[in-house]
PDB file of N, CA and C in Angstrom:
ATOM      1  N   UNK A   1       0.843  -1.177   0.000  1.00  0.00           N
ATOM      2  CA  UNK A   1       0.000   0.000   0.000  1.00  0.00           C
ATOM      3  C   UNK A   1       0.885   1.236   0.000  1.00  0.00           C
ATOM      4  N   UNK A   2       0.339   2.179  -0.813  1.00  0.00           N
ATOM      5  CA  UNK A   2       1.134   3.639  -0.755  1.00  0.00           C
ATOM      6  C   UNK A   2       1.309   4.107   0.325  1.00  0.00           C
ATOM      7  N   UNK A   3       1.923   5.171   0.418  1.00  0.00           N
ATOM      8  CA  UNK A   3       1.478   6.338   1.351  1.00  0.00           C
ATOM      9  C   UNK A   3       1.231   7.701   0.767  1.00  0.00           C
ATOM     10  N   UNK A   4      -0.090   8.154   1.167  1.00  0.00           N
ATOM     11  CA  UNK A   4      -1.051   9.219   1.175  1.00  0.00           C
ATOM     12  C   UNK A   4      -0.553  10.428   1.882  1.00  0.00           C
ATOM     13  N   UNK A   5       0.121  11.283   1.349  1.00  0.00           N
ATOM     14  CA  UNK A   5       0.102  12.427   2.107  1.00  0.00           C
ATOM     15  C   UNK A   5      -0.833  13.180   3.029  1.00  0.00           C
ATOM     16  N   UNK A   6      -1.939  13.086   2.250  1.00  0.00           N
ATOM     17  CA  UNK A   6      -3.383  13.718   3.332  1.00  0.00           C
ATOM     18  C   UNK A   6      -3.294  12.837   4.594  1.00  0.00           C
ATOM     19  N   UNK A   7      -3.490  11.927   4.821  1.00  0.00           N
ATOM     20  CA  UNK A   7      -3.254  10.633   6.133  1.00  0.00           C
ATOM     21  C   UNK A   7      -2.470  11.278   7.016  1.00  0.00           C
ATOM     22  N   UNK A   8      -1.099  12.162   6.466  1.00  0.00           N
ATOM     23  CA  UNK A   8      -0.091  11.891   7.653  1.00  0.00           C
ATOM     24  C   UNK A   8      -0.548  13.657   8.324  1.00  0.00           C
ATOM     25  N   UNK A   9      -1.459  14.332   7.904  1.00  0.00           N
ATOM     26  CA  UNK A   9      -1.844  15.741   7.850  1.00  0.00           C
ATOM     27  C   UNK A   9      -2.682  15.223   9.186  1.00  0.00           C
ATOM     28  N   UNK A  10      -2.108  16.312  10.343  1.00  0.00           N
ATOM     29  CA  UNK A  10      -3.588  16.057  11.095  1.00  0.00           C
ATOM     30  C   UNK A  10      -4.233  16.706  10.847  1.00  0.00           C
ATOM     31  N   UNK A  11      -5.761  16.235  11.069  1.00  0.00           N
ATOM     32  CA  UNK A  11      -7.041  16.751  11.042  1.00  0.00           C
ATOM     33  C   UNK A  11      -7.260  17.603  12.522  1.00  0.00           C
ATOM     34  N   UNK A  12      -7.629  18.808  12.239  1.00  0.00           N
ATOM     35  CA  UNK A  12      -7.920  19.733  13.411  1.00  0.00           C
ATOM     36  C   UNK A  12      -9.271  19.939  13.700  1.00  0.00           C
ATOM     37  N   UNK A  13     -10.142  19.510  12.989  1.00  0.00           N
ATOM     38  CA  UNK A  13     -11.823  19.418  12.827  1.00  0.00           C
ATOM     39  C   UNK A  13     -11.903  18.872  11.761  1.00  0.00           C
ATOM     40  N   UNK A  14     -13.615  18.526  12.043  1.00  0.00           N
ATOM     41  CA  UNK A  14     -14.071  17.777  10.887  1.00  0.00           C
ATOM     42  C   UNK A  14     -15.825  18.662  11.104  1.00  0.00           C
ATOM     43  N   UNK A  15     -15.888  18.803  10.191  1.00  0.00           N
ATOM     44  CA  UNK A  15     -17.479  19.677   9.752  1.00  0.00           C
ATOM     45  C   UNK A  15     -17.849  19.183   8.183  1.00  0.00           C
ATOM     46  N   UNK A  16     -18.961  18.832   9.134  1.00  0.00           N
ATOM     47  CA  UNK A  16     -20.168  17.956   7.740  1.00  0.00           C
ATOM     48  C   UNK A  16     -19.506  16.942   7.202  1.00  0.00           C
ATOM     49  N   UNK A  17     -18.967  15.664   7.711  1.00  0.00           N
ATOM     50  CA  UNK A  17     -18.180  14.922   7.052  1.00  0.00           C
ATOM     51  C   UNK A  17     -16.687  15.389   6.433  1.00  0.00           C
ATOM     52  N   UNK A  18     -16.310  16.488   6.686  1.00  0.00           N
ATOM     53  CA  UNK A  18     -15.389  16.751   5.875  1.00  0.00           C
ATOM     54  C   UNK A  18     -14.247  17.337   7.005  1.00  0.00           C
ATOM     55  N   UNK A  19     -13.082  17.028   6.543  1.00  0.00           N
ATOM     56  CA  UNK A  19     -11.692  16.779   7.163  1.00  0.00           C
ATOM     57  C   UNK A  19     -10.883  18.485   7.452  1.00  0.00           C
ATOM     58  N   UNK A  20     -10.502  18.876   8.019  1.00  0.00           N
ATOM     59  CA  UNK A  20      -9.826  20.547   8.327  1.00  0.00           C
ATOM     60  C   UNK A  20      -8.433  19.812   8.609  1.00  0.00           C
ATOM     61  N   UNK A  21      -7.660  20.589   7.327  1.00  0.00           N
ATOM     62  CA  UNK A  21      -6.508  20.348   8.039  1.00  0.00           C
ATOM     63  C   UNK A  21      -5.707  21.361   7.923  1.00  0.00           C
ATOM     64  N   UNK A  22      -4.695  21.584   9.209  1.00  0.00           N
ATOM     65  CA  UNK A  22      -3.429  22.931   8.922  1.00  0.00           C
ATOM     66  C   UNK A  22      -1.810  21.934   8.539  1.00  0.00           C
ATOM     67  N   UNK A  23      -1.221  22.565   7.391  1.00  0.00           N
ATOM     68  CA  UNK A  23      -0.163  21.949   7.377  1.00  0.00           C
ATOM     69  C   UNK A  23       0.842  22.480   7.592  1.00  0.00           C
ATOM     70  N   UNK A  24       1.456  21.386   8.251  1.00  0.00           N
ATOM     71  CA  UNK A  24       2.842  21.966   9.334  1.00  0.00           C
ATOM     72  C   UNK A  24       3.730  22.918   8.583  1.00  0.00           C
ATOM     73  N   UNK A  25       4.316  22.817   7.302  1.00  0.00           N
ATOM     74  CA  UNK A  25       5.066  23.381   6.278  1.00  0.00           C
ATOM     75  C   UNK A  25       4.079  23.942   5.559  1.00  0.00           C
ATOM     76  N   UNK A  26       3.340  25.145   5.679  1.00  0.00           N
ATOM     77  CA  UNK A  26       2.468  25.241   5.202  1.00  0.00           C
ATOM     78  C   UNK A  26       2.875  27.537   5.674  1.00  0.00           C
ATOM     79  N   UNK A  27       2.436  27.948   4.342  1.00  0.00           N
ATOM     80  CA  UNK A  27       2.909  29.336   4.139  1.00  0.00           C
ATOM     81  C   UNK A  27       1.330  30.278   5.400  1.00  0.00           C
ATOM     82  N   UNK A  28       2.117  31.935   5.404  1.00  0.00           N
ATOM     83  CA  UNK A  28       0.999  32.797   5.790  1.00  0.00           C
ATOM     84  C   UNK A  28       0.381  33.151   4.708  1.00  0.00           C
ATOM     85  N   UNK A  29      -1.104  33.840   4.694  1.00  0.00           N
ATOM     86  CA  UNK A  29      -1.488  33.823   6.484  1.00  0.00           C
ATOM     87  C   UNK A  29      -1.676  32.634   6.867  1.00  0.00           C
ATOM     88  N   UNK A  30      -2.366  32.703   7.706  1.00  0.00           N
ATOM     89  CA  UNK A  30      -3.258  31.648   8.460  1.00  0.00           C
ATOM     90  C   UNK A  30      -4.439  30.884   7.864  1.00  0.00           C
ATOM     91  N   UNK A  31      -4.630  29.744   7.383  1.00  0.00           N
ATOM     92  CA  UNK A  31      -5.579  29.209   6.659  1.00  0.00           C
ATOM     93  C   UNK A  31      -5.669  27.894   6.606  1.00  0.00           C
ATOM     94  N   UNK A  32      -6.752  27.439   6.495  1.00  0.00           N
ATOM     95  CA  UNK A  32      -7.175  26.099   6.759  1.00  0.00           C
ATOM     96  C   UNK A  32      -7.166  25.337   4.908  1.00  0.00           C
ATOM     97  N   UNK A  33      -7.384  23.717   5.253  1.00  0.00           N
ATOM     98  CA  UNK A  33      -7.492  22.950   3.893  1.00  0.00           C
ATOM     99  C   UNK A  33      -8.551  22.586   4.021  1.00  0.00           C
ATOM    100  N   UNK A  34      -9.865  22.329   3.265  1.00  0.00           N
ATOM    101  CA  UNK A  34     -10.770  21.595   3.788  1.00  0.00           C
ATOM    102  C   UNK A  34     -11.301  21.132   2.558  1.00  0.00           C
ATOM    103  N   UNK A  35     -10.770  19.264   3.343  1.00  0.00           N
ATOM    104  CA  UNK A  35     -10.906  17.773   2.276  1.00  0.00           C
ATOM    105  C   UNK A  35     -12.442  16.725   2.708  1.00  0.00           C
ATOM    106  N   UNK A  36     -12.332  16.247   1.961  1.00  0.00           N
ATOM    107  CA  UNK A  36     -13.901  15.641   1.324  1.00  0.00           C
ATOM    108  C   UNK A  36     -14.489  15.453   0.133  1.00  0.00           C
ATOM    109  N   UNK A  37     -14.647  14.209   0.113  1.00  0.00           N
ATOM    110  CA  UNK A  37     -15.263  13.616  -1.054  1.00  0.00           C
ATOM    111  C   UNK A  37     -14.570  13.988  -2.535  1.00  0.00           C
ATOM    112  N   UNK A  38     -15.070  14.493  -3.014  1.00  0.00           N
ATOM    113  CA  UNK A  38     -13.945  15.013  -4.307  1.00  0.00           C
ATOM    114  C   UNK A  38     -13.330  16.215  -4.476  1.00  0.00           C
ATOM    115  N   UNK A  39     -14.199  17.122  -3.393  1.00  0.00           N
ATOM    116  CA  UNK A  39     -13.240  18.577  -3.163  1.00  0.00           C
ATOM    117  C   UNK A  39     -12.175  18.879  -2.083  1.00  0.00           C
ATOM    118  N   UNK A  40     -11.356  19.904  -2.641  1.00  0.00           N
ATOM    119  CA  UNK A  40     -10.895  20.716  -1.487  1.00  0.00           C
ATOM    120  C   UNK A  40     -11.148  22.058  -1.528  1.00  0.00           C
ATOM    121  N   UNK A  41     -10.996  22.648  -0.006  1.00  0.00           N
ATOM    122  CA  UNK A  41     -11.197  24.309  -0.653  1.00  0.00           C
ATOM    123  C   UNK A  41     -10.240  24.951   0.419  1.00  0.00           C
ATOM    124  N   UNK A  42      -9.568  26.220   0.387  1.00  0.00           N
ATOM    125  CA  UNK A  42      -9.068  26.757   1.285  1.00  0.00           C
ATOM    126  C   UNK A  42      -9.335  27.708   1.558  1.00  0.00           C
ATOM    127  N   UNK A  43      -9.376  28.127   3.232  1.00  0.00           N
ATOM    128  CA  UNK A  43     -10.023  29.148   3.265  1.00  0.00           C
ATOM    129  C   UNK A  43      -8.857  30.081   4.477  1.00  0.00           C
ATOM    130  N   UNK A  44      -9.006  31.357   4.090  1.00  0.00           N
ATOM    131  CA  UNK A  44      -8.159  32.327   5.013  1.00  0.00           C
ATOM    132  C   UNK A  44      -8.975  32.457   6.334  1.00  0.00           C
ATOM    133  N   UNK A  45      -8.411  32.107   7.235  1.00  0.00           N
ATOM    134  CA  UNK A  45      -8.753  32.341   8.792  1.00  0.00           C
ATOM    135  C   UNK A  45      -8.966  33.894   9.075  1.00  0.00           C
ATOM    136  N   UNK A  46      -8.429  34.656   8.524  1.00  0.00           N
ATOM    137  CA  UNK A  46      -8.240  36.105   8.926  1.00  0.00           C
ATOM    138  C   UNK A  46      -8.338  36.548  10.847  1.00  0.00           C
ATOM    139  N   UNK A  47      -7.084  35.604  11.052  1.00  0.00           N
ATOM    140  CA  UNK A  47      -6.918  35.588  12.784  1.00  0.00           C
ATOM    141  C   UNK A  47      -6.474  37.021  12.964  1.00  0.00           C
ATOM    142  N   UNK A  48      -6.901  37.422  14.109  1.00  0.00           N
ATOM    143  CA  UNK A  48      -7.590  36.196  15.264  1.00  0.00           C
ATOM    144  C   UNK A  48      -8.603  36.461  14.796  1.00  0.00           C
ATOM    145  N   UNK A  49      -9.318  37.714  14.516  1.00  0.00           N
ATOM    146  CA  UNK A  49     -10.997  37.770  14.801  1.00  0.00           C
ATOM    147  C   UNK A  49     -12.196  37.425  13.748  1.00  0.00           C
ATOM    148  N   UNK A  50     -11.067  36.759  12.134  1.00  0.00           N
ATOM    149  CA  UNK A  50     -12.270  35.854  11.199  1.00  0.00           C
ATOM    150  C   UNK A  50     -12.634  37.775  10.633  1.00  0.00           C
ATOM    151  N   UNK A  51     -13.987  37.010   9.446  1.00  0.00           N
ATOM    152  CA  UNK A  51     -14.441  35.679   9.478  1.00  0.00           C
ATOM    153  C   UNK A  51     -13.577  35.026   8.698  1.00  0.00           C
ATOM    154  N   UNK A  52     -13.785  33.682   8.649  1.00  0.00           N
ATOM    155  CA  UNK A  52     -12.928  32.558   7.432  1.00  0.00           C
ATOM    156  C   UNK A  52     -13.683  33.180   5.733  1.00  0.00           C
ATOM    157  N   UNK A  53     -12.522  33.164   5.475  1.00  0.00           N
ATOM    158  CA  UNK A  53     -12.815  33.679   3.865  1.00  0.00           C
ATOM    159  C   UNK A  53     -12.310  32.558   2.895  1.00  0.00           C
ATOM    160  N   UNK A  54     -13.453  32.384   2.045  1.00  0.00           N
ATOM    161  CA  UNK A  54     -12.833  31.114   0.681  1.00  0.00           C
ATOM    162  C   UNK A  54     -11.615  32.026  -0.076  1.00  0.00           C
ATOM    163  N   UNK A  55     -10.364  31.058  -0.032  1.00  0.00           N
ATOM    164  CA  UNK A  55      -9.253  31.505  -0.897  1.00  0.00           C
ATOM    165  C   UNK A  55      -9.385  30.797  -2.268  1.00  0.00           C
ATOM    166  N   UNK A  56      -9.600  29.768  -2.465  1.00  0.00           N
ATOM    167  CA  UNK A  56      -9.693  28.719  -3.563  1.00  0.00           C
ATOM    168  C   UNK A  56     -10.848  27.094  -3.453  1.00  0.00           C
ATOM    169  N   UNK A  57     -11.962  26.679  -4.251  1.00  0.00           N
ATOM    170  CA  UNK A  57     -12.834  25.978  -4.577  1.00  0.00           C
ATOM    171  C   UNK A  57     -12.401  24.842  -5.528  1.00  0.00           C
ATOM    172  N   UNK A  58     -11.922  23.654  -5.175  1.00  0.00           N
ATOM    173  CA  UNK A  58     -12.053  22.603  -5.893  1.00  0.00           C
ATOM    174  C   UNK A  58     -13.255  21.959  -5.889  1.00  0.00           C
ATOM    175  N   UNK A  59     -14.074  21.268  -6.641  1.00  0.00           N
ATOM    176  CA  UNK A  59     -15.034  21.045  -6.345  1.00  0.00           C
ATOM    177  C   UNK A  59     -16.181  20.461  -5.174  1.00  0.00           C
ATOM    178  N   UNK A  60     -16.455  21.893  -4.456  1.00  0.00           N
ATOM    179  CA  UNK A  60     -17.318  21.426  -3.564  1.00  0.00           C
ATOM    180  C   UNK A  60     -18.692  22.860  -4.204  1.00  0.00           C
ATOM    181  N   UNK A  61     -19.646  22.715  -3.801  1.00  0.00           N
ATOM    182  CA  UNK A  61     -20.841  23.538  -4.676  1.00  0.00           C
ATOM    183  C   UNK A  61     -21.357  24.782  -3.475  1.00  0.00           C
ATOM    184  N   UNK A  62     -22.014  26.019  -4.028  1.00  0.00           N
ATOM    185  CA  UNK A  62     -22.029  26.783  -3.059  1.00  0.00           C
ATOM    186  C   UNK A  62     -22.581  26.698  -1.806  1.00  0.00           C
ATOM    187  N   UNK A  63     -23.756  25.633  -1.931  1.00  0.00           N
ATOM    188  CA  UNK A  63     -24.080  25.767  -0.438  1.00  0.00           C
ATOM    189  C   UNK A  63     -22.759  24.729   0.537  1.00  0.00           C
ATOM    190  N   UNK A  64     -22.715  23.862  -0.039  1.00  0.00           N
ATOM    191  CA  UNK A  64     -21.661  22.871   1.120  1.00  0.00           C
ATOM    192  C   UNK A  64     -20.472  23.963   1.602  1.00  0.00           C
ATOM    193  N   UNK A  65     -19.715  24.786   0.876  1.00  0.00           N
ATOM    194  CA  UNK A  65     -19.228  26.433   1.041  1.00  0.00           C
ATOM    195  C   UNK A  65     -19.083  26.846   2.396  1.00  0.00           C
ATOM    196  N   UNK A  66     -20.848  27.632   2.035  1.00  0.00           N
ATOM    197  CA  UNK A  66     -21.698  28.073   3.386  1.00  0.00           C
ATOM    198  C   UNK A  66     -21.764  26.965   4.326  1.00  0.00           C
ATOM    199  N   UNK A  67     -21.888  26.086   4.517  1.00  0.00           N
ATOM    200  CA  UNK A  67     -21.965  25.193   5.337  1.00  0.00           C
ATOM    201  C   UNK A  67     -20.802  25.218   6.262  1.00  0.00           C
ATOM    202  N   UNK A  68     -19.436  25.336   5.420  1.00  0.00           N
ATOM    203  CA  UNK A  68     -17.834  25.005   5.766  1.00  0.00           C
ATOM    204  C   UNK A  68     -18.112  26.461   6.369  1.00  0.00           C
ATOM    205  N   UNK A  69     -18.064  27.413   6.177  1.00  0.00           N
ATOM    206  CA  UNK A  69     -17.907  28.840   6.393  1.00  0.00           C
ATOM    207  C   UNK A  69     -19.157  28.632   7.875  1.00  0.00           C
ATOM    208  N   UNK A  70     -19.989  28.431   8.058  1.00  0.00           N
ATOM    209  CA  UNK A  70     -20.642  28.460   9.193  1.00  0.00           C
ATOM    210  C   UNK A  70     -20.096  27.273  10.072  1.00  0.00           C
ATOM    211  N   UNK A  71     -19.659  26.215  10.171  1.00  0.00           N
ATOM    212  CA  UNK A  71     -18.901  25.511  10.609  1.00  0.00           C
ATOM    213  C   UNK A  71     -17.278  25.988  11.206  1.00  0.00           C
ATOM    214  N   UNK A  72     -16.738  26.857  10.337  1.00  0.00           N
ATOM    215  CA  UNK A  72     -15.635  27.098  10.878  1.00  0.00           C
ATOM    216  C   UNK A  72     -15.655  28.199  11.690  1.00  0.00           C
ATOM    217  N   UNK A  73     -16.691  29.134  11.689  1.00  0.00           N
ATOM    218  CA  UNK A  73     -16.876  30.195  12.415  1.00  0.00           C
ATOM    219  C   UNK A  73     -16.338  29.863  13.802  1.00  0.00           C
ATOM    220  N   UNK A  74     -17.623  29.013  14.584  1.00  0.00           N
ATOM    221  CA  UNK A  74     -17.464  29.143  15.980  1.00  0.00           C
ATOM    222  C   UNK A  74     -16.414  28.120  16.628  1.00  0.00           C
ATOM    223  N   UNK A  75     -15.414  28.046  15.724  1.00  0.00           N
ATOM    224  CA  UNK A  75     -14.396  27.599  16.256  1.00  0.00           C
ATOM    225  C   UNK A  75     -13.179  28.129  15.680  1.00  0.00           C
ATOM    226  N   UNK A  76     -13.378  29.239  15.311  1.00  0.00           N
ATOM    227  CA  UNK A  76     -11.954  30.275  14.845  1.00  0.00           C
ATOM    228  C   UNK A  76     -10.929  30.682  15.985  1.00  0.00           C
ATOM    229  N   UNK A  77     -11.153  30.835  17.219  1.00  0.00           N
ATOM    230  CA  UNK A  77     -10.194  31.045  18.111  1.00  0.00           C
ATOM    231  C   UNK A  77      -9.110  29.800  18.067  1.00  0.00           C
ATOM    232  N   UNK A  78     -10.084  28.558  18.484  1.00  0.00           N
ATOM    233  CA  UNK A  78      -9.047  27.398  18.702  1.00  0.00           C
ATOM    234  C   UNK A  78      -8.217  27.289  17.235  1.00  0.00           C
ATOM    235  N   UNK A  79      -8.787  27.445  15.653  1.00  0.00           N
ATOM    236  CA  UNK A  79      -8.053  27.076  14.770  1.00  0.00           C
ATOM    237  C   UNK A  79      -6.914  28.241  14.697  1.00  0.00           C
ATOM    238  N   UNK A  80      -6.850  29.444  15.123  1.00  0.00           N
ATOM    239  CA  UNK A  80      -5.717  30.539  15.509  1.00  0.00           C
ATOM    240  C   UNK A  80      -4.881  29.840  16.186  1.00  0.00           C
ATOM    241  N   UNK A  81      -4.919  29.590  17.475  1.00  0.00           N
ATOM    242  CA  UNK A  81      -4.043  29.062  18.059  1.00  0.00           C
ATOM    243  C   UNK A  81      -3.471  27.433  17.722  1.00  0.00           C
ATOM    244  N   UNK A  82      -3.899  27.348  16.905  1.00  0.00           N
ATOM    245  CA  UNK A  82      -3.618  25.925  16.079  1.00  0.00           C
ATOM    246  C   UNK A  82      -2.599  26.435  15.329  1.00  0.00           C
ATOM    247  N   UNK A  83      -2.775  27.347  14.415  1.00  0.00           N
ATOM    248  CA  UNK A  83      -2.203  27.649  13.902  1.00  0.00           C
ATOM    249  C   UNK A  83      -0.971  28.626  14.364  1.00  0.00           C
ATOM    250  N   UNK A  84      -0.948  29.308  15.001  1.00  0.00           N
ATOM    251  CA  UNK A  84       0.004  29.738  15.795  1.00  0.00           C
ATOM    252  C   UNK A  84       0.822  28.834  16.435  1.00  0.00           C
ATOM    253  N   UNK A  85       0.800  27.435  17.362  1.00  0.00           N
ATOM    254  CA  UNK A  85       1.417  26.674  17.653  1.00  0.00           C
ATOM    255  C   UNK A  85       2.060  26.325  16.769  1.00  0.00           C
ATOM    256  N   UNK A  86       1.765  25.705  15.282  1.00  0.00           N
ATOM    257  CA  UNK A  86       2.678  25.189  14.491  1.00  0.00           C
ATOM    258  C   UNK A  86       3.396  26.157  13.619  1.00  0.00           C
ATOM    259  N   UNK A  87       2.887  27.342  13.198  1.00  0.00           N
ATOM    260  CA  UNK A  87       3.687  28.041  12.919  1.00  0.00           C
ATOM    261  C   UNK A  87       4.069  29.722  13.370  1.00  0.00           C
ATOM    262  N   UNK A  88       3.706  29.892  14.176  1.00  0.00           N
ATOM    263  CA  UNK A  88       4.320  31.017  15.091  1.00  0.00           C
ATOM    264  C   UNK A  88       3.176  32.664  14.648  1.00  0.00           C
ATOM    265  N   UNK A  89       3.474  33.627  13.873  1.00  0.00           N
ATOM    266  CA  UNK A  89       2.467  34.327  14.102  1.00  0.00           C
ATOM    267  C   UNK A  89       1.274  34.049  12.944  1.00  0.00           C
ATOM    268  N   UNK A  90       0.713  34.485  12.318  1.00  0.00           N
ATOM    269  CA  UNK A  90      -0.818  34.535  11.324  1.00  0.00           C
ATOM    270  C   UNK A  90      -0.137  34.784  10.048  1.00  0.00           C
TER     271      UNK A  90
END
């Protein structure tokens, strides 16, 4: 069996079935990956105080979007300091 790069990514949340991940080697600002089913999308945290903004849409459709975007809201503090732990400021 291969190895999968996404696998070795931790997952920092998961909203609506779908996987959040911050990567360790991973550039500013501050921004999340978010994997599922056949899309990804990334979105800018705009830490500390949000909101999460779509940077880029692989295929996921507008409402599942909104969904990710209301999902990541009320947990934008902890994904700041997520992100700050692994890579130092925003």
């Amino acid at each position: 069996m291969g190895f999968c790069y996404l696998q070795a990514m931790p997952t920092v949340l998961r909203i609506d079935g779908l996987r959040v991940v911050i990567y360790p080697h991973d550039h500013r600002p501050a921004h999340v990956h978010v994997w599922g089913g056949r899309g990804e999308a990334v979105f800018f945290l705009n830490c500390p105080d949000g909101p999460p903004e779509l940077r880029e849409n692989r295929g996921f459709d507008r409402r599942r979007l909104g969904r990710v975007v209301e999902g990541l809201a009320p947990h934008l503090k902890d994904l700041c300091e997520r992100w700050r732990a692994i890579h130092g400021d925003y």
